[in-house]
PDB file of N, CA and C in Angstrom:
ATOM      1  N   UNK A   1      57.027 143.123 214.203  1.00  0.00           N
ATOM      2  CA  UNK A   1      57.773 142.930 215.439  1.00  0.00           C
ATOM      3  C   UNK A   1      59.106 143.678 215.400  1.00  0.00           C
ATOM      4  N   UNK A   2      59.727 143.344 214.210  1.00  0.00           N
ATOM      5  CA  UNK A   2      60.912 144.215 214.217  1.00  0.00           C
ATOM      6  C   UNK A   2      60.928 145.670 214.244  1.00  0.00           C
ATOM      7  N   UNK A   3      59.996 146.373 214.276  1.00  0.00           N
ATOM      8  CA  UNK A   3      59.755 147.522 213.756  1.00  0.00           C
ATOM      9  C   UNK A   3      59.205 148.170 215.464  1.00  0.00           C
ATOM     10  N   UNK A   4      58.207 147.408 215.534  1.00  0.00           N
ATOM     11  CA  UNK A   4      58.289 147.255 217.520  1.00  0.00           C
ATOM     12  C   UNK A   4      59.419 147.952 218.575  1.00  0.00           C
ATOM     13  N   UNK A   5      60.060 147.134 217.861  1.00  0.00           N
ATOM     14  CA  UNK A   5      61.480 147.097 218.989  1.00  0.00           C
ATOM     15  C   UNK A   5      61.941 148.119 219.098  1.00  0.00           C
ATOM     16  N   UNK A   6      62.734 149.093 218.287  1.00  0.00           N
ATOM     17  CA  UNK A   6      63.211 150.400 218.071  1.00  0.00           C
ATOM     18  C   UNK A   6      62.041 151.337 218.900  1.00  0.00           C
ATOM     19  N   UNK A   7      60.718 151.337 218.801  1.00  0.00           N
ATOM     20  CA  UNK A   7      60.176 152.328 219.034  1.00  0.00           C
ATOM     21  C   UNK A   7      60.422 152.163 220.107  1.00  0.00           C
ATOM     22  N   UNK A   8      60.027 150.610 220.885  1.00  0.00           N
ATOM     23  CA  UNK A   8      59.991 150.533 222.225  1.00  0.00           C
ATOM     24  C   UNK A   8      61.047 151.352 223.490  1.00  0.00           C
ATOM     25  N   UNK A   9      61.968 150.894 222.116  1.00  0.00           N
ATOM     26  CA  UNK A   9      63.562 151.704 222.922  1.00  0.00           C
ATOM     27  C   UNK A   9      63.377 153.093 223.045  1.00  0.00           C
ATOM     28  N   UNK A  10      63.696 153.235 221.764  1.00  0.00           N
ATOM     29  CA  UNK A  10      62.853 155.232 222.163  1.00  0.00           C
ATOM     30  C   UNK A  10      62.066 155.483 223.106  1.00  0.00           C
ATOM     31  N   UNK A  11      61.219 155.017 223.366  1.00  0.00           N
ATOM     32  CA  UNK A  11      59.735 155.535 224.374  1.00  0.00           C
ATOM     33  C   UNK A  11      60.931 155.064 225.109  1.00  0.00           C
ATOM     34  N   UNK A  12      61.468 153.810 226.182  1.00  0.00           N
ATOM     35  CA  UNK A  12      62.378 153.791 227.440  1.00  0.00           C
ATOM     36  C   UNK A  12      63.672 154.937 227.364  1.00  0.00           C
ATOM     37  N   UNK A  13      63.858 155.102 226.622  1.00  0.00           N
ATOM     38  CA  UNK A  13      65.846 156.028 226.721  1.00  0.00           C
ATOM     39  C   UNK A  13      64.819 157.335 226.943  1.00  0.00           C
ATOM     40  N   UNK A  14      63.903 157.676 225.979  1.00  0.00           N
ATOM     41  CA  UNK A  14      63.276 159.340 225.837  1.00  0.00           C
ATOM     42  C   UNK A  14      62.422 159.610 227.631  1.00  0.00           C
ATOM     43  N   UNK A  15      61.990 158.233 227.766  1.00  0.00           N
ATOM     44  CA  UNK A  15      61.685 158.548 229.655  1.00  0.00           C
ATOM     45  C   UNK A  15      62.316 158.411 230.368  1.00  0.00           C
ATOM     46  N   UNK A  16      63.408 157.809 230.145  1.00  0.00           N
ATOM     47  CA  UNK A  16      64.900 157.914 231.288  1.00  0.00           C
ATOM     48  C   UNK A  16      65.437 158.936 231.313  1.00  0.00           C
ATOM     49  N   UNK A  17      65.431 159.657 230.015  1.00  0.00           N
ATOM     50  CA  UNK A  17      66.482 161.029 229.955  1.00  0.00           C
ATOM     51  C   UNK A  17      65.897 161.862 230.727  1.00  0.00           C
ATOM     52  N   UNK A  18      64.868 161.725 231.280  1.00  0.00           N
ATOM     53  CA  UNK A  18      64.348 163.228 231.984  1.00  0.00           C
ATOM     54  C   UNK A  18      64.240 162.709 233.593  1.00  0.00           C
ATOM     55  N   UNK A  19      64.690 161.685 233.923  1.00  0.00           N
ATOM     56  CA  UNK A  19      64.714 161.275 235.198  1.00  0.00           C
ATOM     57  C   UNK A  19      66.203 161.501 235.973  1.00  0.00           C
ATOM     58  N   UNK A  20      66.456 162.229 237.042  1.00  0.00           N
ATOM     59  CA  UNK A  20      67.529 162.771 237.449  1.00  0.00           C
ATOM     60  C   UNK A  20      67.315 162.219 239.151  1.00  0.00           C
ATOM     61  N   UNK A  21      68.563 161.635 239.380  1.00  0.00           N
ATOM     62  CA  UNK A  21      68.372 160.750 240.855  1.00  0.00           C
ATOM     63  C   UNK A  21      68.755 162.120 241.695  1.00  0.00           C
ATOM     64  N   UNK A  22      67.841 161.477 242.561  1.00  0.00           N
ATOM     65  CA  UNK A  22      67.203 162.891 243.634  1.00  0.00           C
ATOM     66  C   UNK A  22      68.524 161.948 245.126  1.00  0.00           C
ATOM     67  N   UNK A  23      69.286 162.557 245.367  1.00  0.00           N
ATOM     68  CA  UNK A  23      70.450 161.689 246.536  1.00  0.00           C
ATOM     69  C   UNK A  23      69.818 162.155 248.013  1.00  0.00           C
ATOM     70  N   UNK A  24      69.885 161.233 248.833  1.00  0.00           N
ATOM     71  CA  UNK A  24      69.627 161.369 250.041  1.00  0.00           C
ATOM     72  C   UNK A  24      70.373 160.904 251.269  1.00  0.00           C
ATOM     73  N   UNK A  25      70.250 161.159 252.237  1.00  0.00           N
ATOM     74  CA  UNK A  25      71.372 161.020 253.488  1.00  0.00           C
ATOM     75  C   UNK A  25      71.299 159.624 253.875  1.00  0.00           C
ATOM     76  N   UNK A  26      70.507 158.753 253.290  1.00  0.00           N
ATOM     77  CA  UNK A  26      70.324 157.818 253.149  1.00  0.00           C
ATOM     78  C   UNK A  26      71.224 157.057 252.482  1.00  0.00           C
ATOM     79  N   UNK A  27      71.397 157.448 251.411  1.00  0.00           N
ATOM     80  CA  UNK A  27      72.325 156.992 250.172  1.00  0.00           C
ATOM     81  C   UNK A  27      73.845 157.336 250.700  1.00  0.00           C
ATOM     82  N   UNK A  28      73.814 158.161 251.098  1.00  0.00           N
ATOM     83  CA  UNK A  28      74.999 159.073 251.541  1.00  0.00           C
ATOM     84  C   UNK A  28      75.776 158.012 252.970  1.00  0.00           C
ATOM     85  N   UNK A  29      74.957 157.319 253.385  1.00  0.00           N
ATOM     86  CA  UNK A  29      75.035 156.421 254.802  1.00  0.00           C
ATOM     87  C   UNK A  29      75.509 154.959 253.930  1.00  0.00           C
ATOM     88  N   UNK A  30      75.260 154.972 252.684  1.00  0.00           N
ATOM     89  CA  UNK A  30      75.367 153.530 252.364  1.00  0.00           C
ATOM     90  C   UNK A  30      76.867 153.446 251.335  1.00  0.00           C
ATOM     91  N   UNK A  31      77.265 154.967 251.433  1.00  0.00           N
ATOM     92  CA  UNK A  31      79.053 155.212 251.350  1.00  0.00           C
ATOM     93  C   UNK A  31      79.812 155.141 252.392  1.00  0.00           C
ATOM     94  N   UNK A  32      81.066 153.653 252.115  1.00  0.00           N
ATOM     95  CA  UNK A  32      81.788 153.364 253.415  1.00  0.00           C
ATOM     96  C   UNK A  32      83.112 153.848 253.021  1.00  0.00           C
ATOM     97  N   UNK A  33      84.155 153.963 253.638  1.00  0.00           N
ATOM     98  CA  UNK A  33      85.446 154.027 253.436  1.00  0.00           C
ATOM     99  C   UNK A  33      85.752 153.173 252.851  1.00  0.00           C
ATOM    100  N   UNK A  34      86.870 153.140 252.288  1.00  0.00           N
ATOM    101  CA  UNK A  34      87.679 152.680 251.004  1.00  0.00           C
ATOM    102  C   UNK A  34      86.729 151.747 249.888  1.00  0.00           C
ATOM    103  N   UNK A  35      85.376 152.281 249.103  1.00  0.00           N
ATOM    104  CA  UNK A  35      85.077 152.176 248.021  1.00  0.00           C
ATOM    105  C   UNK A  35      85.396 152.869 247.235  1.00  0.00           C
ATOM    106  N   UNK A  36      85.718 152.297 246.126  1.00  0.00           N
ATOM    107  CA  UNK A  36      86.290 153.146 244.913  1.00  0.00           C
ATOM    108  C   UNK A  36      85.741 153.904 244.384  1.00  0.00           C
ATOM    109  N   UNK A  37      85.771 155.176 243.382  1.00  0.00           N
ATOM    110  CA  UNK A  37      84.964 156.020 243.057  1.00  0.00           C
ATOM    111  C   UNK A  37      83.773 155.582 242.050  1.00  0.00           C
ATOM    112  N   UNK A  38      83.714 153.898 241.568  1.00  0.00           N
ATOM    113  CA  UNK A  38      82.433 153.340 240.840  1.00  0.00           C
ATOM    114  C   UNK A  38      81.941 153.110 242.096  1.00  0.00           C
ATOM    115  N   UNK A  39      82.080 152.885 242.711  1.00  0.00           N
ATOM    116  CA  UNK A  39      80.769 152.214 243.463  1.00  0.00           C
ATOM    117  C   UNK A  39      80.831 152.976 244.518  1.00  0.00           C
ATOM    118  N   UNK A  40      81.014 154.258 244.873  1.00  0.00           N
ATOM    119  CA  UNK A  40      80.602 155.208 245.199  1.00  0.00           C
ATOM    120  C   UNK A  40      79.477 155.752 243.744  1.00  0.00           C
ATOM    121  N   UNK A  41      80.242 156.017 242.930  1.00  0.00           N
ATOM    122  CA  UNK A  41      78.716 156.144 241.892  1.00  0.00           C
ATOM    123  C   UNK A  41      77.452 155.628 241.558  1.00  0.00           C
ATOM    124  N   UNK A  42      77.974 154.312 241.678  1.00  0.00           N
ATOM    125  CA  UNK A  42      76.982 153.300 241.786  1.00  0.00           C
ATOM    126  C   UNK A  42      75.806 153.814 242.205  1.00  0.00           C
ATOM    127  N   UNK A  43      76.250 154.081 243.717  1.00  0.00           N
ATOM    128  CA  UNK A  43      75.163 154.640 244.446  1.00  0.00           C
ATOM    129  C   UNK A  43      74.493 156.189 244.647  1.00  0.00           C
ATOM    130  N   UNK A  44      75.535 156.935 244.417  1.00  0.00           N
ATOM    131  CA  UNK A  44      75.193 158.121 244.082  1.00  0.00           C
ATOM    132  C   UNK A  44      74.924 158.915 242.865  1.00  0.00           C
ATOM    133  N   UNK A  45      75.124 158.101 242.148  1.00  0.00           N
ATOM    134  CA  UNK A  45      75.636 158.708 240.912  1.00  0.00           C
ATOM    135  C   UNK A  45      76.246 159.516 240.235  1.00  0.00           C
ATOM    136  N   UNK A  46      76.815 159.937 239.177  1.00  0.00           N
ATOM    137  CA  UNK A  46      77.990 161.013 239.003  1.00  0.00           C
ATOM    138  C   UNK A  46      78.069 162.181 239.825  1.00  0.00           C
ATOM    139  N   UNK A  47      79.262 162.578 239.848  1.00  0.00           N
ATOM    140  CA  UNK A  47      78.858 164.055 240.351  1.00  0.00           C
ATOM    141  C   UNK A  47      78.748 165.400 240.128  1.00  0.00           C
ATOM    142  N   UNK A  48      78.570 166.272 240.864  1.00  0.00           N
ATOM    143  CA  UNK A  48      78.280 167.391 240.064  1.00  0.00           C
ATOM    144  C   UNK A  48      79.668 168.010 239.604  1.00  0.00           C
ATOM    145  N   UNK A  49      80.364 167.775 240.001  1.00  0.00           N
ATOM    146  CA  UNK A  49      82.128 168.156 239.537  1.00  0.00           C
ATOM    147  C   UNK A  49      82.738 167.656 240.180  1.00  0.00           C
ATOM    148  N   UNK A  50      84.407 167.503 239.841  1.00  0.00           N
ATOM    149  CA  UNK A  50      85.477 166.901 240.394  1.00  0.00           C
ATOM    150  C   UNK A  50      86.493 168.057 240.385  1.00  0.00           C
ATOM    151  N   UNK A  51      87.333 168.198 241.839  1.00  0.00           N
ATOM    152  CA  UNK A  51      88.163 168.825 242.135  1.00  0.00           C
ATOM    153  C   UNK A  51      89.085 168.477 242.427  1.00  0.00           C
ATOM    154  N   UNK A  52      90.851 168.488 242.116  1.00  0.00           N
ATOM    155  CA  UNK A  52      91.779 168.104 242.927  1.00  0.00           C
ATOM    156  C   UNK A  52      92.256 169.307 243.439  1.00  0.00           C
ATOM    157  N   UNK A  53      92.411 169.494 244.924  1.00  0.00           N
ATOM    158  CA  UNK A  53      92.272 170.547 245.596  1.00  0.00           C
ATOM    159  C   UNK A  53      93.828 171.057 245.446  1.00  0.00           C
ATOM    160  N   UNK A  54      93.855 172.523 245.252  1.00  0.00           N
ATOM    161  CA  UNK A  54      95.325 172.891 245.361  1.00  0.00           C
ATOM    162  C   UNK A  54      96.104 173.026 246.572  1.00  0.00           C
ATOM    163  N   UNK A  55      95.794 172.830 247.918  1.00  0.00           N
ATOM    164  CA  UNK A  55      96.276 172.961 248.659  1.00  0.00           C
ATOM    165  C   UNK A  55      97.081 171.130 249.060  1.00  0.00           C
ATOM    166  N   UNK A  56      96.440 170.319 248.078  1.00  0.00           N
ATOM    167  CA  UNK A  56      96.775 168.934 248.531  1.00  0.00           C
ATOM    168  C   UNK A  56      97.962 168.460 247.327  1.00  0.00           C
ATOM    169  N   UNK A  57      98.359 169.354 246.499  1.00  0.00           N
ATOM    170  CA  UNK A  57      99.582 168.973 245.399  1.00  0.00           C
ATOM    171  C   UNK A  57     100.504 169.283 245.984  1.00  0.00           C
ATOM    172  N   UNK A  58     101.746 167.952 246.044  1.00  0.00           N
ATOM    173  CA  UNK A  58     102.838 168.025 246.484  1.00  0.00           C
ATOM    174  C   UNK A  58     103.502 167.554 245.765  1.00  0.00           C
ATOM    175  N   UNK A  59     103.961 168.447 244.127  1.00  0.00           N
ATOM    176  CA  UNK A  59     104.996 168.020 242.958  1.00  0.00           C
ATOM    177  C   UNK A  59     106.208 167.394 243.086  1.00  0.00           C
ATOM    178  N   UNK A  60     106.822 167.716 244.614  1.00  0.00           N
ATOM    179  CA  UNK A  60     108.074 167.960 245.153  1.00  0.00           C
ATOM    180  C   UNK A  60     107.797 166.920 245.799  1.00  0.00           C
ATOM    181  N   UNK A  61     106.925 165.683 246.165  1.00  0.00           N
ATOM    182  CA  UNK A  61     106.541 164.708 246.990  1.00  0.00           C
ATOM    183  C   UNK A  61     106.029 163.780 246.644  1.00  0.00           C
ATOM    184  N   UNK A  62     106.636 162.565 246.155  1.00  0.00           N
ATOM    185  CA  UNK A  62     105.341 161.717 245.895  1.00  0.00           C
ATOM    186  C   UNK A  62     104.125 161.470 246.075  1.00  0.00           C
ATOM    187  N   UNK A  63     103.219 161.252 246.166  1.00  0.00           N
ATOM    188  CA  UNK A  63     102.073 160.731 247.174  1.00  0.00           C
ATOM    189  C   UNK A  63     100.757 160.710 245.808  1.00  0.00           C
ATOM    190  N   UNK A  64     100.020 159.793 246.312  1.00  0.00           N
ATOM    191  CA  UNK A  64      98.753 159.636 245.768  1.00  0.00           C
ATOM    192  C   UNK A  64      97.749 160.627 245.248  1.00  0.00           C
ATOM    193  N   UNK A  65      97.277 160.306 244.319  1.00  0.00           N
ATOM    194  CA  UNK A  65      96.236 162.000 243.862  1.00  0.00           C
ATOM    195  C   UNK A  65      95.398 161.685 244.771  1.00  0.00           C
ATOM    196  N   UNK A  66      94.765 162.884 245.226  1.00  0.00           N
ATOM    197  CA  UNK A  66      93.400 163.267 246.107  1.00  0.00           C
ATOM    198  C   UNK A  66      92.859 163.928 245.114  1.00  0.00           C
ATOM    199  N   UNK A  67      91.377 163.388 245.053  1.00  0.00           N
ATOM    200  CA  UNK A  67      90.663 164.255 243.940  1.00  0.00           C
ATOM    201  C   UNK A  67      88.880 164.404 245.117  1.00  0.00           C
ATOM    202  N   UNK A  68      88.326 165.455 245.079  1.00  0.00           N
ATOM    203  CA  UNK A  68      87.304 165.398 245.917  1.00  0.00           C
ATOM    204  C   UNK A  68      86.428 165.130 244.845  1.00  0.00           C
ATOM    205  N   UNK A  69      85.218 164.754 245.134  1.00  0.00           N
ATOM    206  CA  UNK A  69      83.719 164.553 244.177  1.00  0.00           C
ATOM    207  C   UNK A  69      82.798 165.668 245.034  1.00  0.00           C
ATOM    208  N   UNK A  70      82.186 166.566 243.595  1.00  0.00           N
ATOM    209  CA  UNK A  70      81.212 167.326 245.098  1.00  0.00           C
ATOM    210  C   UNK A  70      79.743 167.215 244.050  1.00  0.00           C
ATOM    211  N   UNK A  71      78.833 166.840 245.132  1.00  0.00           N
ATOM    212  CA  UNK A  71      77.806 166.612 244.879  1.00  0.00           C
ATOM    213  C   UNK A  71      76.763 167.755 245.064  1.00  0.00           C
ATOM    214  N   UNK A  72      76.027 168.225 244.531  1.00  0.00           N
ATOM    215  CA  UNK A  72      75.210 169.557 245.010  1.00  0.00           C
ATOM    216  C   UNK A  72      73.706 169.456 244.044  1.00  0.00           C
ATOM    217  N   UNK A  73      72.882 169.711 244.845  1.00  0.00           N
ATOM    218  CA  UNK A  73      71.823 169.613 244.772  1.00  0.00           C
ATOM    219  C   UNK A  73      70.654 170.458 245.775  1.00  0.00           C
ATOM    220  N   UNK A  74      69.474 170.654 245.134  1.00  0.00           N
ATOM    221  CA  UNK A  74      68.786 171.563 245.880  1.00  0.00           C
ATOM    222  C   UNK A  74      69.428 172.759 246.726  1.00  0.00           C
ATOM    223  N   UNK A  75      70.671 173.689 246.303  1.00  0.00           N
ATOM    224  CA  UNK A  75      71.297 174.394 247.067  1.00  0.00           C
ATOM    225  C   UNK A  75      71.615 173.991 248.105  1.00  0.00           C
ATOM    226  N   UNK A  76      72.057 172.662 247.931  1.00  0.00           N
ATOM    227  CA  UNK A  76      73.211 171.715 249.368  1.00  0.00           C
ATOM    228  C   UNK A  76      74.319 171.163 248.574  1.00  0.00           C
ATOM    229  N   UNK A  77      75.365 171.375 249.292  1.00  0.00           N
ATOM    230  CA  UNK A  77      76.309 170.415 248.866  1.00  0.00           C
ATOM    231  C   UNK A  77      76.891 169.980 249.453  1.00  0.00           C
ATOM    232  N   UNK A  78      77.168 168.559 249.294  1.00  0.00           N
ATOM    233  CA  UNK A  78      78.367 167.268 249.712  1.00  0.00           C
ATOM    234  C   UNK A  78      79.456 167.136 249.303  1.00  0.00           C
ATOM    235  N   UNK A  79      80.339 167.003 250.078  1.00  0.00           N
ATOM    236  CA  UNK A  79      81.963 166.671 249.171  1.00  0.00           C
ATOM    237  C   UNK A  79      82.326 165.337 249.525  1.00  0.00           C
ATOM    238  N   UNK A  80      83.066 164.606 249.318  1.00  0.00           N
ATOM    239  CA  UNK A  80      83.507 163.529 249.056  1.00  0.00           C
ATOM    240  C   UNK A  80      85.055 163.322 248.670  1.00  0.00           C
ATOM    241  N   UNK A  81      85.876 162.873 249.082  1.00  0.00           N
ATOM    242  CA  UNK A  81      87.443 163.127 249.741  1.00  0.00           C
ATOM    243  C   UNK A  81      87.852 161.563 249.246  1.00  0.00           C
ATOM    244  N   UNK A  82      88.543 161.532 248.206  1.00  0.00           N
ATOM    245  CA  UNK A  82      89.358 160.160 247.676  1.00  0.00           C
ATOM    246  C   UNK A  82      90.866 160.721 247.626  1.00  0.00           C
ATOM    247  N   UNK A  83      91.545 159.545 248.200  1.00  0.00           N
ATOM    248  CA  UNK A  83      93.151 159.176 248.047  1.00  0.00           C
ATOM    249  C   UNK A  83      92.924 158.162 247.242  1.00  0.00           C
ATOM    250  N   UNK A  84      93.684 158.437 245.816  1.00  0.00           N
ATOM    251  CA  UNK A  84      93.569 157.476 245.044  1.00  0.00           C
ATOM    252  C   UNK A  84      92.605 157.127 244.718  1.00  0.00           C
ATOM    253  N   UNK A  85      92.256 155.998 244.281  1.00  0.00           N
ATOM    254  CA  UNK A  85      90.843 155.430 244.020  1.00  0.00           C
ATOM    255  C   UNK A  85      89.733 155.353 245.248  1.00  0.00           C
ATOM    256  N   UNK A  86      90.227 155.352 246.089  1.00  0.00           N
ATOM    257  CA  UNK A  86      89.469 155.120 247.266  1.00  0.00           C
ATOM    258  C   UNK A  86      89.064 155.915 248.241  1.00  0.00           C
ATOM    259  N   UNK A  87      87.959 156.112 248.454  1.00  0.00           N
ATOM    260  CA  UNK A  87      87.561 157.339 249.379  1.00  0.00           C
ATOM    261  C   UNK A  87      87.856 157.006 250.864  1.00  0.00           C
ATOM    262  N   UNK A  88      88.285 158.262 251.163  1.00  0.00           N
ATOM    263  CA  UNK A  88      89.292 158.504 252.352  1.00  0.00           C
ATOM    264  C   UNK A  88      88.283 158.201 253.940  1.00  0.00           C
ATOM    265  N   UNK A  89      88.892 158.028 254.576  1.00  0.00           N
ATOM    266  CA  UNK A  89      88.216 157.864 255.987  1.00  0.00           C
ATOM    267  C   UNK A  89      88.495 158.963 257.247  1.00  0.00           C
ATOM    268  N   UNK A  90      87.705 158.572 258.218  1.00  0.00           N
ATOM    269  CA  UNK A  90      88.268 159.870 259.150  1.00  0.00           C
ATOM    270  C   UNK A  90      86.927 161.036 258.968  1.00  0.00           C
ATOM    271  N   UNK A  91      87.111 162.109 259.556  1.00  0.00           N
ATOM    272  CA  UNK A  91      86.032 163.137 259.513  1.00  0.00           C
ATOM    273  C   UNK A  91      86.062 164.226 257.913  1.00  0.00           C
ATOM    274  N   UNK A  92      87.240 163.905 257.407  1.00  0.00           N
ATOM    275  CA  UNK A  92      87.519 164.564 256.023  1.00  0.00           C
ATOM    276  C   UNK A  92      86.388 163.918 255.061  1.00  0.00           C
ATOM    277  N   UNK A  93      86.004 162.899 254.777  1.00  0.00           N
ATOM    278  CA  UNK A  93      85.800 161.856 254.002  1.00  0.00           C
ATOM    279  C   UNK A  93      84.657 162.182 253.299  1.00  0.00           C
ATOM    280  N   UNK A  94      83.664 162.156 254.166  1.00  0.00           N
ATOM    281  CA  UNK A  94      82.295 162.848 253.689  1.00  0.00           C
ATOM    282  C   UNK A  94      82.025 164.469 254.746  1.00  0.00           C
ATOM    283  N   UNK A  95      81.648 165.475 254.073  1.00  0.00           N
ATOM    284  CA  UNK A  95      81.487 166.787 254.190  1.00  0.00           C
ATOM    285  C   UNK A  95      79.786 167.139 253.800  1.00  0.00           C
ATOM    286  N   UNK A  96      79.054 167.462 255.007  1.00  0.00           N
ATOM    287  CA  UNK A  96      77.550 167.916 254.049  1.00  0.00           C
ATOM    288  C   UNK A  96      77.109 167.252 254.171  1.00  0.00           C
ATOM    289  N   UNK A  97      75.472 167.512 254.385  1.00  0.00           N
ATOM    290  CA  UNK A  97      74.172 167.346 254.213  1.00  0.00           C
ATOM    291  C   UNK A  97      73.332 167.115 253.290  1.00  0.00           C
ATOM    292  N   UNK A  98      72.025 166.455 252.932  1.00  0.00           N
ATOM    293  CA  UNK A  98      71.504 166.953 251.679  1.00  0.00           C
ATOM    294  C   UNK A  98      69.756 167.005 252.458  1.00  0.00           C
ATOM    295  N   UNK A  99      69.915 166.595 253.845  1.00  0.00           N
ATOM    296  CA  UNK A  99      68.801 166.895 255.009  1.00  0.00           C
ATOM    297  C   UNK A  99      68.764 168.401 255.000  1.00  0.00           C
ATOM    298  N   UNK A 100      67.339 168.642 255.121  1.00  0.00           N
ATOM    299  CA  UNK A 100      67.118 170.106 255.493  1.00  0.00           C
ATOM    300  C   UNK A 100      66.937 171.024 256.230  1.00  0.00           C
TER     301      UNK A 100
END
């Protein structure tokens, strides 16, 4: 039994590793304004990179980091627009398609 167990794990982690969440406009609909960037992951899952855009640094200004999340897949990409922890609202917020 003990000897069981380990393999079992292997066979689950070695078939998870090759499973890659496929995101849909669906998923993309079930991101609201001001969730934080976990549970924006939650549902989307990581992303394909993180940007803090240079046109939004104001050294000389206080203000909150803006960092975008951009998601890309099948030669589409989504961006995703956070002030602070929390993703931003308004028409900035979500950017993109992943419909074809």
């Amino acid at each position: 039994m003990k000897r069981a167990i380990p393999i079992l794990l292997f066979i689950i982690l070695h078939g998870l590793s090759g499973c890659s969440r496929h995101i849909t406009d669906a998923n993309l609909r079930q991101v609201k304004p001001d969730m934080n960037s976990k549970e924006v992951e939650s549902i989307l899952g990581p992303p394909t990179r993180t940007e803090t855009p240079p046109e939004l640094k104001f050294p000389e200004v206080k203000t909150m980091p803006v960092t975008k999340y951009i998601y890309e897949q099948d030669g589409k990409t989504v961006e995703l627009l956070f002030v602070g922890d929390k993703l931003a609202s308004g028409n900035e917020a979500v950017k993109g398609s992943f419909e074809k």
